[in-house]
Protein backbone atom coordinates (compact mmCIF):
# COMPACT_ATOMS: atom_id res chain seq x y z
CA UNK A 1 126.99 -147.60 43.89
CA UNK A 2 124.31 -149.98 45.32
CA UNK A 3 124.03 -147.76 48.57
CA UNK A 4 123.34 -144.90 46.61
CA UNK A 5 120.92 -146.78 44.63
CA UNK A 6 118.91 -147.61 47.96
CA UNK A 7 119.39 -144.16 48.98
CA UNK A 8 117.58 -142.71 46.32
CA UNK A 9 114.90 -145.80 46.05
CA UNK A 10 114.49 -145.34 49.84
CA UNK A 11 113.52 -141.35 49.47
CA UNK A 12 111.69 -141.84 46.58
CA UNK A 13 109.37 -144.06 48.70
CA UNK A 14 109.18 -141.28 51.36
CA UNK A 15 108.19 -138.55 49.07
CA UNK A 16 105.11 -140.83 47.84
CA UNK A 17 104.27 -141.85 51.06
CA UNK A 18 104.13 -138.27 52.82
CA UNK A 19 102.52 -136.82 49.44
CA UNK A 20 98.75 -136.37 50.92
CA UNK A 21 95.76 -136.91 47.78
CA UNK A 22 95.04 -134.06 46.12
CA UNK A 23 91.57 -132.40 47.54
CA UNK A 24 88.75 -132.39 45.26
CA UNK A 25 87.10 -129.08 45.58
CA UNK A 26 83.51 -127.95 44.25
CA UNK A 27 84.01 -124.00 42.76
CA UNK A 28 80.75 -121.90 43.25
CA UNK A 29 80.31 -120.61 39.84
CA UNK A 30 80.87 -121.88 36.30
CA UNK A 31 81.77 -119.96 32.97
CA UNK A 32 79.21 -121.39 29.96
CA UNK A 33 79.80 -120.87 26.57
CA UNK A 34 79.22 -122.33 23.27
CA UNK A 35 82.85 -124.31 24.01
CA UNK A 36 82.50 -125.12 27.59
CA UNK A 37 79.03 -126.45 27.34
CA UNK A 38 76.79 -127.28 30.49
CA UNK A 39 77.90 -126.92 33.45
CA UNK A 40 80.97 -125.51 32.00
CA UNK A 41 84.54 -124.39 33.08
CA UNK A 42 83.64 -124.46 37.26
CA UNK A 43 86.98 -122.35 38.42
CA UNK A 44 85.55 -119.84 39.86
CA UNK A 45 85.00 -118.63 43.56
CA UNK A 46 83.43 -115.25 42.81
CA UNK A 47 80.89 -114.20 40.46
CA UNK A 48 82.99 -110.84 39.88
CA UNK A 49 86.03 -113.52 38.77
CA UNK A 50 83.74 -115.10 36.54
CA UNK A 51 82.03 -112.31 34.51
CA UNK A 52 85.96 -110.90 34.38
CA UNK A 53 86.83 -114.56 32.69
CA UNK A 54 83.63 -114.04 30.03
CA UNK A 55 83.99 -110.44 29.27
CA UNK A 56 85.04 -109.88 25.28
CA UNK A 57 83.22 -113.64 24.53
CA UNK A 58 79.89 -115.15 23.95
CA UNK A 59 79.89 -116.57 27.52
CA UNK A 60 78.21 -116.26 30.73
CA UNK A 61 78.18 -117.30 34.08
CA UNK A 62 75.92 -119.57 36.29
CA UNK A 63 75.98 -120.98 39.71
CA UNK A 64 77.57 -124.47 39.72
CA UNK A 65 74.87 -127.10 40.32
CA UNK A 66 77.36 -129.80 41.82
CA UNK A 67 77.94 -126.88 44.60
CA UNK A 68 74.71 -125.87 44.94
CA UNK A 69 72.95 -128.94 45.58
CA UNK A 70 76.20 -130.72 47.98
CA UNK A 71 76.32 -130.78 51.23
CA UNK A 72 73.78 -130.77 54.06
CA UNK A 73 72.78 -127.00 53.19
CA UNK A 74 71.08 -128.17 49.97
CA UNK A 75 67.89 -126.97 48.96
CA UNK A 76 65.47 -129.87 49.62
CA UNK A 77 62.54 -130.79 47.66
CA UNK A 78 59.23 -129.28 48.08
CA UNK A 79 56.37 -130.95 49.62
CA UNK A 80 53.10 -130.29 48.38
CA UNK A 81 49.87 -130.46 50.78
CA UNK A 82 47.59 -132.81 50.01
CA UNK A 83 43.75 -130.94 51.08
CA UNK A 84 40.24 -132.92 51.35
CA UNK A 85 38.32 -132.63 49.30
CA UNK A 86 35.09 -131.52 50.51
């Protein structure tokens, strides 16, 4: 009885150890509605997924912000030239 015991302990600990973290993952577009609020429900990889998701309801669909402005392809700011003046 105590073997098994250890058995099953000892697997148990292998499972958790080989489980890898799940991967957080930034969807392109984002369903907003009067329920979801801003940004919304962000599930969605396609635009043509999204509108399917908000057709029949008061909703709509944007691009996600936390995707657009992630990663090193991020819009940057925009500089403004400073000119003499004459």
């Amino acid at each position: 009885m105590r073997g098994m015991a250890l058995a099953v302990l000892a697997a148990g600990m292998m499972a958790a150890v080989a489980s890898a973290p799940a991967e957080a993952r930034e969807y392109r577009f984002c369903l907003q509605s009067p329920e979801t609020g801003i940004p919304g429900e962000c599930a969605y990889d396609t635009y043509a997924q999204c509108r399917a998701s908000a057709a029949g309801r008061f909703a709509d669909c944007s691009l996600n912000p936390r995707y657009a402005f992630s990663g090193p392809d991020r819009p940057h700011p925009r500089r403004y030239r400073a000119y003499p003046d004459y």
